[in-house]
Protein backbone atom coordinates (compact mmCIF):
# COMPACT_ATOMS: atom_id res chain seq x y z
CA UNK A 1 0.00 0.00 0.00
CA UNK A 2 1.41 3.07 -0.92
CA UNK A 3 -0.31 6.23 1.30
CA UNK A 4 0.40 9.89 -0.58
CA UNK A 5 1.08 12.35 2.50
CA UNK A 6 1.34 16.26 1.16
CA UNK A 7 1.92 19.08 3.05
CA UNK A 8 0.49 21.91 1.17
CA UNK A 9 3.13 24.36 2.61
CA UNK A 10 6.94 24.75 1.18
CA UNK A 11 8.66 23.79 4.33
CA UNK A 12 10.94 21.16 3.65
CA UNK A 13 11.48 20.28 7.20
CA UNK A 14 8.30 20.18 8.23
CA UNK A 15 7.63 17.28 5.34
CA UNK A 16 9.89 15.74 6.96
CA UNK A 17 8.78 16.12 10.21
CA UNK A 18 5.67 15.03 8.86
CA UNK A 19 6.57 12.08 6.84
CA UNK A 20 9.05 10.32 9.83
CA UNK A 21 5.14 10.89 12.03
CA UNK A 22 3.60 9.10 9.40
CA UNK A 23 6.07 6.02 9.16
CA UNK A 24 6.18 5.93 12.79
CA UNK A 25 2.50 4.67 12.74
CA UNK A 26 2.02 3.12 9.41
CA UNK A 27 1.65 -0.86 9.44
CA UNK A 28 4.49 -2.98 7.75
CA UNK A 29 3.99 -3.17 3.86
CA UNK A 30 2.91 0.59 3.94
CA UNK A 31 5.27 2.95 1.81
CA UNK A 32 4.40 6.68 2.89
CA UNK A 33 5.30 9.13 0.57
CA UNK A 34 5.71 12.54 1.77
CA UNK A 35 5.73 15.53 -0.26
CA UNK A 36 5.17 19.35 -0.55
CA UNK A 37 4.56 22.43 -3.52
CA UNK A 38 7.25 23.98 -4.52
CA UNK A 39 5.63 27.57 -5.12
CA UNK A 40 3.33 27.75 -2.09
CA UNK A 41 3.50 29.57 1.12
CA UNK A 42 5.83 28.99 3.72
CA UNK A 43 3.35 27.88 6.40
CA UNK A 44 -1.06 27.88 6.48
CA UNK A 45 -1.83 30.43 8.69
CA UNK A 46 -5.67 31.38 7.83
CA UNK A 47 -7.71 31.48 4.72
CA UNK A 48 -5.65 33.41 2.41
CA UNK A 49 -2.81 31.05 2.94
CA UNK A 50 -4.73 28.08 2.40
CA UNK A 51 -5.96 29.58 -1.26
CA UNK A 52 -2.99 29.61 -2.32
CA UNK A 53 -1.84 25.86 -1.71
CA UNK A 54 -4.57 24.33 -3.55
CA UNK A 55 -3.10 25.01 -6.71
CA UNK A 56 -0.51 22.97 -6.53
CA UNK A 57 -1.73 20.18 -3.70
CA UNK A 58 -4.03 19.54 -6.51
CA UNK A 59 -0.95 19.51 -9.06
CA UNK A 60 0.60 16.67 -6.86
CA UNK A 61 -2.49 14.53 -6.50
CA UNK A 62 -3.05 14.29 -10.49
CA UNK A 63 1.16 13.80 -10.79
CA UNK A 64 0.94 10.75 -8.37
CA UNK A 65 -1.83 8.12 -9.62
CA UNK A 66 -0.29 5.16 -8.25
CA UNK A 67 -0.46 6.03 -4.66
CA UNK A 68 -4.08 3.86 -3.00
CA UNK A 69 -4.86 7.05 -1.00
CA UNK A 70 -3.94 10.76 -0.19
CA UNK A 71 -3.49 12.34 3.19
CA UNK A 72 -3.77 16.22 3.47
CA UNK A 73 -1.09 17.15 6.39
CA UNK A 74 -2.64 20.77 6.90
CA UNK A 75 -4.94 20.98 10.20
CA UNK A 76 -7.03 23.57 8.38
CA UNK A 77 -7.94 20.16 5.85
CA UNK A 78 -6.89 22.60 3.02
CA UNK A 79 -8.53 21.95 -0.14
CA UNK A 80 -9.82 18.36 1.17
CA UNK A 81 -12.61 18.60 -1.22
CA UNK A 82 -11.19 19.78 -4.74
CA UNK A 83 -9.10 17.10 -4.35
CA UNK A 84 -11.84 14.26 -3.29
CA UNK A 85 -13.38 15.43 -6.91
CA UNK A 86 -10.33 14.80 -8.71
CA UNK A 87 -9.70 11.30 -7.26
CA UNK A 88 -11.88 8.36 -6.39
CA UNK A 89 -9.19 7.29 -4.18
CA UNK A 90 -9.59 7.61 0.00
CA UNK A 91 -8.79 11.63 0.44
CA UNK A 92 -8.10 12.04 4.38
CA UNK A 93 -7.76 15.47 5.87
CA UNK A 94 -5.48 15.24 9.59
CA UNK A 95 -8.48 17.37 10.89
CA UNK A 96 -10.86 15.86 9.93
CA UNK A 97 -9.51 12.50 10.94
CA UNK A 98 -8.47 13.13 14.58
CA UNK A 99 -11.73 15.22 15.14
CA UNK A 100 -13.63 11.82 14.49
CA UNK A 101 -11.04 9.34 16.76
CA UNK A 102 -11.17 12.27 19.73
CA UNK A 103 -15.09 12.10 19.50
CA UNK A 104 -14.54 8.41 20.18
CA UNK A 105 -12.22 8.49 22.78
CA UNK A 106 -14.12 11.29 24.83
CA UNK A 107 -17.23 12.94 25.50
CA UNK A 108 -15.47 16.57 25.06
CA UNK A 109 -12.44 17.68 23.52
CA UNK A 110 -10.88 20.92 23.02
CA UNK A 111 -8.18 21.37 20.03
CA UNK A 112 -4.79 23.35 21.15
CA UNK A 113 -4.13 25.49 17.42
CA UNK A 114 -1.24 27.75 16.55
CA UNK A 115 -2.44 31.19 15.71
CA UNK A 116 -6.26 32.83 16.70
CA UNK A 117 -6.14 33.70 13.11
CA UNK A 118 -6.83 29.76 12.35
CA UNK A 119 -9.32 29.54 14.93
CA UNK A 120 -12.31 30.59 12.43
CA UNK A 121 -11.03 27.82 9.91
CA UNK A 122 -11.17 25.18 12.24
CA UNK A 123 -14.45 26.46 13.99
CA UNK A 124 -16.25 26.36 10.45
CA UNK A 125 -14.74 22.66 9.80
CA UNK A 126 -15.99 21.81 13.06
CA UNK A 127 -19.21 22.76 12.12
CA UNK A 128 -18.96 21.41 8.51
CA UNK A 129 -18.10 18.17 9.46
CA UNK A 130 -21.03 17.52 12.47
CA UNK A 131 -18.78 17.47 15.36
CA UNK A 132 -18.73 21.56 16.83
CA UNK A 133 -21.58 19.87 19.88
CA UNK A 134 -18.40 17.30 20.74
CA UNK A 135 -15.45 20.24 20.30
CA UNK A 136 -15.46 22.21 23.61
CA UNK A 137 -13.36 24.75 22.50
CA UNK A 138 -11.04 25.79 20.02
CA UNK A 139 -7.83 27.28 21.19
CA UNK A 140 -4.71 29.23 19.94
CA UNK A 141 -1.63 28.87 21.79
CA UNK A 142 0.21 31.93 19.92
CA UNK A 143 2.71 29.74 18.37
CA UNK A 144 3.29 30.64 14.97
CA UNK A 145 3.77 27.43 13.02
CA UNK A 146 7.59 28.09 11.79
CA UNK A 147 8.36 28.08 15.52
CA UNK A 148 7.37 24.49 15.55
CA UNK A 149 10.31 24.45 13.29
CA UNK A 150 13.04 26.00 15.63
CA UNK A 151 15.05 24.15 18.48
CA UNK A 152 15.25 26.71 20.65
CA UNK A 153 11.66 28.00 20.90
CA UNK A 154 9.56 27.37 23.57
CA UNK A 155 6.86 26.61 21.69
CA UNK A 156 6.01 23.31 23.44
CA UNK A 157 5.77 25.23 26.87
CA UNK A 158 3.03 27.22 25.69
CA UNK A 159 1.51 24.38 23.74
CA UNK A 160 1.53 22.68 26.93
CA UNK A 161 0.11 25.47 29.13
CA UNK A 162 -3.14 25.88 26.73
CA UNK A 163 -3.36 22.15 27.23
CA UNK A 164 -3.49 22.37 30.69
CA UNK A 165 -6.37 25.29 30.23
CA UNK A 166 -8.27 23.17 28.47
CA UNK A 167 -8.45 20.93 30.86
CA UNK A 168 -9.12 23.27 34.10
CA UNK A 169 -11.35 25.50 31.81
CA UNK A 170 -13.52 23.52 29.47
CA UNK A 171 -13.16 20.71 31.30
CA UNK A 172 -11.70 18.59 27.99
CA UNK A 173 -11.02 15.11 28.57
CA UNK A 174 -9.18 14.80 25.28
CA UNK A 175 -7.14 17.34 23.31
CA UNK A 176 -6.29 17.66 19.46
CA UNK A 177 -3.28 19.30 17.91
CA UNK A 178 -4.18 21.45 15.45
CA UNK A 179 -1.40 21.80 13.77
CA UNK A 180 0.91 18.95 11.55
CA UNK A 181 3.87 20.84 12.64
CA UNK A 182 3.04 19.53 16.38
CA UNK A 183 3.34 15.40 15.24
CA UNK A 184 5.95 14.71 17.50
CA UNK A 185 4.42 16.47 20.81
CA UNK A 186 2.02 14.45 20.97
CA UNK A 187 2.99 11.11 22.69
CA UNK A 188 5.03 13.33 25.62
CA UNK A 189 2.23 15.79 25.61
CA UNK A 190 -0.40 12.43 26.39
CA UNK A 191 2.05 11.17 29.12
CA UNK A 192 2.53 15.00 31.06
CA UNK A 193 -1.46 15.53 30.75
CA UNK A 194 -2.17 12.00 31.32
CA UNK A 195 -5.79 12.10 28.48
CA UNK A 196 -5.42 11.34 25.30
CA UNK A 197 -3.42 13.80 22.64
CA UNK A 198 -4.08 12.83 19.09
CA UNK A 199 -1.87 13.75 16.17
CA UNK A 200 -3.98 14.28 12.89
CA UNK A 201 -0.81 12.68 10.86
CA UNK A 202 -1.12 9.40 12.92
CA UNK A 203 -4.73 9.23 13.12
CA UNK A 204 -5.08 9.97 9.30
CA UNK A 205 -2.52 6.87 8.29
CA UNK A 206 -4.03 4.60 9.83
CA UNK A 207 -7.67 5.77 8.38
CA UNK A 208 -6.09 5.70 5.20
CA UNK A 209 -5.07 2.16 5.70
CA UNK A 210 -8.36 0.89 7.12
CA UNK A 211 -10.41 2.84 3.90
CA UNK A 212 -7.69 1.31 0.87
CA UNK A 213 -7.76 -2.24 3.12
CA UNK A 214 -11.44 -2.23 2.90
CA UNK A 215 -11.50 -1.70 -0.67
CA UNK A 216 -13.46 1.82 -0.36
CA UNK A 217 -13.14 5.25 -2.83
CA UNK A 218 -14.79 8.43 -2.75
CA UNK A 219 -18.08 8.60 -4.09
CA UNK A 220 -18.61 9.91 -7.37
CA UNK A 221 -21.93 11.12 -7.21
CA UNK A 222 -22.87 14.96 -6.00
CA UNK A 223 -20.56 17.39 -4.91
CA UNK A 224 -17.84 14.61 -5.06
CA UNK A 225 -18.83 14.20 -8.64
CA UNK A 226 -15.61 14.26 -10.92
CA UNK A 227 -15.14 17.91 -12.94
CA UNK A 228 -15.14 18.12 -16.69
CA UNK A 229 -11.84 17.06 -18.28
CA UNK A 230 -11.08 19.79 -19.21
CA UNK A 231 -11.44 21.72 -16.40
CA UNK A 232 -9.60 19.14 -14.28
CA UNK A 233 -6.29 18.80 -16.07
CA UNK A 234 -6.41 22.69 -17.38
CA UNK A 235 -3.31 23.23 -15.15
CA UNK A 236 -1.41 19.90 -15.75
């Protein structure tokens, strides 16, 4: 099985990041492919950011037909449903995919974000999706996603501390990070909280691997419904 993992920003690193989160999870016999735009922003931080990824997240998805199923590693699910009508294959946004495993591991959870400007986005997935009654609260932590990047920030302090005020202020009994950059906080983050943490890149691989293992694609009736040919390879 071979699992297509983009990161709609340019950050090399942070594919990287991304991609060594995914292969930590996936199931032997699982090749995870990781990959990011060339000529998109350096990191998603609200709508206008997002806009400008789809161009060429799309580009990647029609450049890469032999991979069983694509993973969107942007917490804002950027673009998740352009590119669910371009392919019949499993499309998996990390948001959408560790909103649904927190709503089965607890009766409330709050998500910990990086900026308040990607508050809204999330909120209006939330809502999108079926699942704001189960989200206590979305919350920024002020960490700009390139921190996530740097050694030396302290970016998993404050992370940490809006964790802990979810928990004393909504009363969360699970917490998402809502952010790919944050993959590899998440298993210390679960062990100094003591409730479950989820990472949207884990909980999207293995998703992925139940959907292609159960022999399911995208529906191509509706708003899923594939867009004229012309229209759909007019930028390949």
């Amino acid at each position: 099985m071979r699992l297509l993992v983009i990161n709609p920003n340019s950050t090399a690193s942070m594919t990287e990041k991304i991609g060594a989160a995914a292969r930590a999870v996936a199931s032997p016999g699982t090749e995870i492919v990781a990959v990011n735009p060339m000529d998109s922003p350096v990191s998603i931080e609200g709508y206008y950011d997002e806009a400008l990824c789809v161009p060429g997240l799309l580009q990647i998805i029609r450049d890469t037909p032999e991979a069983d199923a694509v993973i969107i590693a942007c917490f804002d699910d950027t673009g998740l449903d352009a590119a669910r009508c371009l392919t019949d294959r499993p499309v998996i946004g990390i948001g959408e995919a560790a909103y649904h495993f927190a709503g089965m591991l607890s009766n409330k959870f709050s998500v910990v974000t990086t900026l308040a400007r990607s508050v809204p986005a999330l909120e209006h997935n939330l809502h999108k999706y079926g699942l704001s009654a189960r989200c206590a609260r979305v919350r920024s932590s002020e960490v700009a996603v390139l921190e996530l990047e740097h050694k030396g920030s302290d970016a998993r302090r404050r992370i940490s501390a809006e964790i802990g005020r979810a928990v004393a202020e909504d009363r969360a009994e699970a917490i998402v990070l809502g952010c790919a950059g944050m993959a590899d906080l998440a298993a210390s983050l679960a062990t100094e909280h003591g409730l479950p943490v989820l990472d949207g890149v884990a909980c999207a691989v293995r998703l992925a691997e139940a959907m292609v293992g159960l022999g399911l694609r995208t529906s191509r009736l509706g708003g899923y419904a594939p867009p004229p040919k012309a229209k759909a390879f007019a930028a390949a």
